[in-house]
N, C-alpha and C. Protein backbone atom coordinates (compact mmCIF):
# COMPACT_ATOMS: atom_id res chain seq x y z
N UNK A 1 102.73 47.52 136.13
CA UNK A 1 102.60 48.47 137.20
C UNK A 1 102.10 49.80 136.64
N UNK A 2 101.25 50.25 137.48
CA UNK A 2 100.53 51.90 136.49
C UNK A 2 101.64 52.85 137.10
N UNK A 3 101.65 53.39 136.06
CA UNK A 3 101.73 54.89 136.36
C UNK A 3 100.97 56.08 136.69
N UNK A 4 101.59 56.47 138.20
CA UNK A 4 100.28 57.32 138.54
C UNK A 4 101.11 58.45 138.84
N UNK A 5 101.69 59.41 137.97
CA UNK A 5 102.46 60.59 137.99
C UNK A 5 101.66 61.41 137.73
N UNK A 6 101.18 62.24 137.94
CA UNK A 6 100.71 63.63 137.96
C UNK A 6 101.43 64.55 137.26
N UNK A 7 101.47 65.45 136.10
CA UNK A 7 100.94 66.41 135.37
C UNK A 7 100.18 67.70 135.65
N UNK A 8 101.04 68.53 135.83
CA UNK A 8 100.01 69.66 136.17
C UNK A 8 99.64 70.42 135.13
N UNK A 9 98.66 71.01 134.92
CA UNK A 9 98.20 71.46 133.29
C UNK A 9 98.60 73.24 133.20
N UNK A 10 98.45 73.61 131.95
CA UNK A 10 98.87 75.12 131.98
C UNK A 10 97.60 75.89 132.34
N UNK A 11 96.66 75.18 132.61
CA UNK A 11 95.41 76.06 132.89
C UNK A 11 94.66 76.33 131.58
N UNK A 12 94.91 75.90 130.05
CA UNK A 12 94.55 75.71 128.57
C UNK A 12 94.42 73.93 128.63
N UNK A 13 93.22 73.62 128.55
CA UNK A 13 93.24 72.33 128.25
C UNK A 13 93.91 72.06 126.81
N UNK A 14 93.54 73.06 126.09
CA UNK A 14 93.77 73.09 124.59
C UNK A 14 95.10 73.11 124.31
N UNK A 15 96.03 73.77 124.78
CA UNK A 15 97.57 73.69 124.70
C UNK A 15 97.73 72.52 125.51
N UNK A 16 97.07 71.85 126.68
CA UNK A 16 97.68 70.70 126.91
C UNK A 16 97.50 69.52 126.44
N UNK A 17 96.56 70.25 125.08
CA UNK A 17 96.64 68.92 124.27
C UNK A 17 97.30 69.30 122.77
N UNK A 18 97.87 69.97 122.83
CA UNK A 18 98.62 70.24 122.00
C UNK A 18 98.26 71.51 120.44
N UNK A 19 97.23 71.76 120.74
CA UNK A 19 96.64 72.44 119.57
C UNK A 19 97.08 73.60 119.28
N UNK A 20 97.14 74.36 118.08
CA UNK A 20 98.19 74.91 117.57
C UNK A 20 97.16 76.21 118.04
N UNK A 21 95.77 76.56 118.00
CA UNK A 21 95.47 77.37 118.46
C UNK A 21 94.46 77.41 119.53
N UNK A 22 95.29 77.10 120.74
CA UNK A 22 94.78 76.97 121.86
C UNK A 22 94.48 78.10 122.38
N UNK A 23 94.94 79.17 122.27
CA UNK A 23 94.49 80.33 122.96
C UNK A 23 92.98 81.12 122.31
N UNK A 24 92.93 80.80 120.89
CA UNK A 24 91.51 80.95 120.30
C UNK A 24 90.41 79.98 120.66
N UNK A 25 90.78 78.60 121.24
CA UNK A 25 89.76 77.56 121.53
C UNK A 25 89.11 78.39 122.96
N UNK A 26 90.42 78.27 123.70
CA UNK A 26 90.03 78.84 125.03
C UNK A 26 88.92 80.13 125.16
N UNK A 27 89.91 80.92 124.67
CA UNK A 27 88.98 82.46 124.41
C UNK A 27 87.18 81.81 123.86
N UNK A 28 87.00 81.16 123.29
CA UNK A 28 85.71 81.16 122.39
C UNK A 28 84.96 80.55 123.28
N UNK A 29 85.71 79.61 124.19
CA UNK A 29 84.90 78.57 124.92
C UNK A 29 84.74 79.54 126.40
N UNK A 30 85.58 80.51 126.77
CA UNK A 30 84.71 81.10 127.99
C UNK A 30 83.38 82.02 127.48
N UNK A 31 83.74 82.55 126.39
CA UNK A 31 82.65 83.54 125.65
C UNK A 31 81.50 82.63 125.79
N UNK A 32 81.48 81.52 125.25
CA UNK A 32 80.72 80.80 124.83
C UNK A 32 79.79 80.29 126.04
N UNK A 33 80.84 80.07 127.33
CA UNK A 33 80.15 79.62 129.04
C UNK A 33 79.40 81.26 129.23
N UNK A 34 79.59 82.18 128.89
CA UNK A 34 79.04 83.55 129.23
C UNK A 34 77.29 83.31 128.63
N UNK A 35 78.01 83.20 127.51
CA UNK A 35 76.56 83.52 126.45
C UNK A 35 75.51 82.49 126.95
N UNK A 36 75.75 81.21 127.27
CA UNK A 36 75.16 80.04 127.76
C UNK A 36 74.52 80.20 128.86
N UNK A 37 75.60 80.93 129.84
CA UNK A 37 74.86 80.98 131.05
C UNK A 37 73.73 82.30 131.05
N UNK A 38 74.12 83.29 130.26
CA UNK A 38 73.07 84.37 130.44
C UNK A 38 72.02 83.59 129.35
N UNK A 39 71.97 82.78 128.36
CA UNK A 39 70.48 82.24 127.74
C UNK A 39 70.00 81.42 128.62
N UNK A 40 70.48 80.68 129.83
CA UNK A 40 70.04 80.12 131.13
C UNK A 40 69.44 81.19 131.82
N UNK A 41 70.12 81.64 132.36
CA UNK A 41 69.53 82.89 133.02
C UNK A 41 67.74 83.39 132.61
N UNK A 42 67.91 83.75 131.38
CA UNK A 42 67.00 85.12 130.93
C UNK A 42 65.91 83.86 130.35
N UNK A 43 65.92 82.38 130.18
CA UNK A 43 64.88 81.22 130.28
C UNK A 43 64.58 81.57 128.72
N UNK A 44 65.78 81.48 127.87
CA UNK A 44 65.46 82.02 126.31
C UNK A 44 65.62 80.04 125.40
N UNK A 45 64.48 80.02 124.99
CA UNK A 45 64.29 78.91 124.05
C UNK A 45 65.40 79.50 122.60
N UNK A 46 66.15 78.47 121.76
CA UNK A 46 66.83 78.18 121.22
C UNK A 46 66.50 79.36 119.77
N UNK A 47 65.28 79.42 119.57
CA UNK A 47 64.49 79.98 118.68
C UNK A 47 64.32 81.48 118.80
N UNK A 48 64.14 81.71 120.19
CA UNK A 48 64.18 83.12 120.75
C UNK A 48 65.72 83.58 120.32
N UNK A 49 66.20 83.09 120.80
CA UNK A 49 67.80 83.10 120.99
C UNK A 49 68.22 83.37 119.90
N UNK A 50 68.00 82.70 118.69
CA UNK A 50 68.37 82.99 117.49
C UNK A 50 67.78 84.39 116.59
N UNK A 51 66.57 84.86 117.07
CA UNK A 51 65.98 85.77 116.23
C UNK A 51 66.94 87.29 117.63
N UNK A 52 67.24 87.18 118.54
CA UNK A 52 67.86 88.11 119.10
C UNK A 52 69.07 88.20 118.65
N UNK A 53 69.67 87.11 118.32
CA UNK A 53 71.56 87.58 118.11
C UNK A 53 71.66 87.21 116.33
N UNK A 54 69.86 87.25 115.71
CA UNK A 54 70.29 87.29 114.54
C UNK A 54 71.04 86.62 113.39
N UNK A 55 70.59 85.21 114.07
CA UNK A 55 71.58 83.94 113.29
C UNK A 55 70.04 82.97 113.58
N UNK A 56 70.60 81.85 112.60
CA UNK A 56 69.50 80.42 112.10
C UNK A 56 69.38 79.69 113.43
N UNK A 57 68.54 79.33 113.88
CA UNK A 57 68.64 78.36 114.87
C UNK A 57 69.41 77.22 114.96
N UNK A 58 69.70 76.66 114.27
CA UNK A 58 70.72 75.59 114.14
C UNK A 58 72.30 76.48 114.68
N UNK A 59 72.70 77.42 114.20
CA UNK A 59 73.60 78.31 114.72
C UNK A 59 73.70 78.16 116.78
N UNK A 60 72.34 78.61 116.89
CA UNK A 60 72.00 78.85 118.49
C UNK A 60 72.56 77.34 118.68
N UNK A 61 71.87 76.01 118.32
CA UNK A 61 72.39 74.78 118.87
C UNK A 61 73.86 74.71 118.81
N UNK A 62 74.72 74.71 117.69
CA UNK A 62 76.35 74.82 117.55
C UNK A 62 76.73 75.22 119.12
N UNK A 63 76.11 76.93 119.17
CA UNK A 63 76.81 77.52 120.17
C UNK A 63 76.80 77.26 121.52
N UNK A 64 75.13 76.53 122.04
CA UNK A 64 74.94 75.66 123.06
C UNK A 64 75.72 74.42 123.25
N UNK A 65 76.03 73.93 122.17
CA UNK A 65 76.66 72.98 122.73
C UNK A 65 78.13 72.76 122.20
N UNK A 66 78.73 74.09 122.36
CA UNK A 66 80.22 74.56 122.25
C UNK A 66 80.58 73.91 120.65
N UNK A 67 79.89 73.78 120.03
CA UNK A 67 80.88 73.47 118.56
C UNK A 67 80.85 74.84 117.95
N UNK A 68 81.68 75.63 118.46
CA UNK A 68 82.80 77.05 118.17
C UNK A 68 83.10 77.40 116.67
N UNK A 69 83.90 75.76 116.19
CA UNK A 69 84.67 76.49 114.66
C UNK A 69 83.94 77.65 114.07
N UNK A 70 82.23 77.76 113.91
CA UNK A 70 81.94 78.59 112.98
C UNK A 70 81.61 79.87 113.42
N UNK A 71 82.16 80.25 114.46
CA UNK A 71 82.63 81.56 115.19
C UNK A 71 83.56 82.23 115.90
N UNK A 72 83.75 83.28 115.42
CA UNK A 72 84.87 83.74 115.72
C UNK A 72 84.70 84.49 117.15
N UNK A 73 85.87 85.27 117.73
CA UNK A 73 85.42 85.76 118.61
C UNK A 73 84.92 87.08 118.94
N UNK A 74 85.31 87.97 117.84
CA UNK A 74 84.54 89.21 117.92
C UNK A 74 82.92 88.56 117.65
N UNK A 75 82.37 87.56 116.98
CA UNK A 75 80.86 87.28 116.40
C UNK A 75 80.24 86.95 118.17
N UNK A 76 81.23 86.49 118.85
CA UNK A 76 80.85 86.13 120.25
C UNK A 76 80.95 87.31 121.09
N UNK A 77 81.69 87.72 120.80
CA UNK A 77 81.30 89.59 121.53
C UNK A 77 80.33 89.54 121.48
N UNK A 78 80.17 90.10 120.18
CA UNK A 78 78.82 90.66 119.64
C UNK A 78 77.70 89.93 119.81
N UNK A 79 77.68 88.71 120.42
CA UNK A 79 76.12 88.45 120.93
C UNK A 79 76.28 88.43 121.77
N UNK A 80 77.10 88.74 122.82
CA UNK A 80 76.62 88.93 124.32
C UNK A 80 76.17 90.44 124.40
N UNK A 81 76.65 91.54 123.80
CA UNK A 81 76.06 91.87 123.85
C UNK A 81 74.72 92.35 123.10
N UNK A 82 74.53 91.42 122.31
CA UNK A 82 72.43 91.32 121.75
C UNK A 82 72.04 91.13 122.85
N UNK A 83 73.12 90.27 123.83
CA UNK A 83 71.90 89.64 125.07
C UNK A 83 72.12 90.96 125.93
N UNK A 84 72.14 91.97 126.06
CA UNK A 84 72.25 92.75 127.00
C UNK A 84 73.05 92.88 128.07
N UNK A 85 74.37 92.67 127.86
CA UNK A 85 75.92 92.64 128.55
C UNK A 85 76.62 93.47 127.77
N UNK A 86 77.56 94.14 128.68
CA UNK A 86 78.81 94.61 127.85
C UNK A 86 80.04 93.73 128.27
N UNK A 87 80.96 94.32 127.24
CA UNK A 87 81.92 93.44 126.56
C UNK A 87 82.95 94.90 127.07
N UNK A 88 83.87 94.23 128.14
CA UNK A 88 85.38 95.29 128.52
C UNK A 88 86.35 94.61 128.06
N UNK A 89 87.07 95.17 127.24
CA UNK A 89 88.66 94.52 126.68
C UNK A 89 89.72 95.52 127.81
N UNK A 90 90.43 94.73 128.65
CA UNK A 90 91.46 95.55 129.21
C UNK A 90 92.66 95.06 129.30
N UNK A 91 93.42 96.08 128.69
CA UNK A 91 95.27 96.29 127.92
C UNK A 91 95.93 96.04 129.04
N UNK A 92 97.27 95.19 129.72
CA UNK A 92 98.24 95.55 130.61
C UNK A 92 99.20 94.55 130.32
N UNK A 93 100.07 94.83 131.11
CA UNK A 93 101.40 94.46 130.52
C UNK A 93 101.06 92.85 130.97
N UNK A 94 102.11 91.82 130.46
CA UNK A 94 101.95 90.53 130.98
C UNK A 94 102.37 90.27 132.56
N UNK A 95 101.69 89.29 133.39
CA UNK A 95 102.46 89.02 134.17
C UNK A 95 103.17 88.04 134.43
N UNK A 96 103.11 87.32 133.45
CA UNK A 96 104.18 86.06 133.50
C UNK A 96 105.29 86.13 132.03
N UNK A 97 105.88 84.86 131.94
CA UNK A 97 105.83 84.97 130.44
C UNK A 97 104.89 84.49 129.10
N UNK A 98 103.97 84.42 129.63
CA UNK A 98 102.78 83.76 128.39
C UNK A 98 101.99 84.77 128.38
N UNK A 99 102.01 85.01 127.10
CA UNK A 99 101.05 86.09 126.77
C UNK A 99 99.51 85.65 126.51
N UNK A 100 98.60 86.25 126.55
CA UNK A 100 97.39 85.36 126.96
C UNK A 100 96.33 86.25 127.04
N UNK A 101 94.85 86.11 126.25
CA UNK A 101 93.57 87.23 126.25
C UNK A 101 92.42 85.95 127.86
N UNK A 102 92.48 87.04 128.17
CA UNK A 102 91.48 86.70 129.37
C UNK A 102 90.27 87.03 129.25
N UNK A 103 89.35 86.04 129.53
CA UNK A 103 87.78 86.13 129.63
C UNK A 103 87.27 85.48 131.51
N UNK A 104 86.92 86.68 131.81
CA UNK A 104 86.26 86.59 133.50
C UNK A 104 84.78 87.24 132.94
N UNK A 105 84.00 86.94 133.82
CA UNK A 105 82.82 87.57 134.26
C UNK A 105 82.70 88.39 135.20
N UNK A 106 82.28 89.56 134.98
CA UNK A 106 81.82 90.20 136.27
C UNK A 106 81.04 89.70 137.54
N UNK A 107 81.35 90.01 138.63
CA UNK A 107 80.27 88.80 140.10
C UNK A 107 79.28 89.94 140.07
C-alpha cells in the first residue's frame, strides 16, 4: 500500500534535504536566478558575459547552469552588479524563529 502523506517543506529545499549549509545554497541559487534572468534579459552570449563580470567563460557556463560551489556570495553580488543592478542588503529583526538572509527582486 503507498504512502501518500504529505510533507510540507521549510521553503529551503536544501535544509529539506538535509544539508549542513542550506542557507548558503539557497542564498547563491536566488543570486544566481537574478544574474540569469538579467543575462536573458539584456540577450548577452556566454562570452559577452564573461568579459563583463570579468571571469573565463567556462565560469559564465558553471553559473548558468547553477553549479555555485565556486562562488561565493559576495562574488555574486558583485556581478550583478557588472550587469548594471544594485545590490540592497536590509537589517531587521527576525520574524519568526529562523534566522535567514533573503534574496527578492525588485518588480
Amino acid at each position: 500500500m503507498a504512502d501518500n502523506t504529505i510533507t510540507r517543506g521549510t521553503g529551503n529545499v536544501f535544509a529539506d534535504l538535509g544539508l549542513s549549509d542550506a542557507a548558503d545554497r539557497q542564498t547563491k541559487t536566488r543570486l544566481a536566478l537574478a544574474i540569469n534572468r538579467i543575462i536573458k534579459e539584456q540577450r548577452l552570449k556566454q562570452v559577452d558575459t564573461a568579459q563583463l563580470l570579468g571571469v573565463p567563460q567556462p565560469k559564465v557556463s558553471a553559473l548558468v547552469n547553477y553549479r555555485l560551489d565556486g562562488f561565493s556570495v559576495e562574488k555574486l553580488m558583485d556581478f550583478i552588479v557588472a550587469l548594471g543592478r544594485d545590490v540592497e542588503i536590509v537589517v531587521r529583526p527576525k520574524r519568526d524563529a529562523s534566522a535567514r538572509v533573503l534574496v527578492r527582486e525588485a518588480a
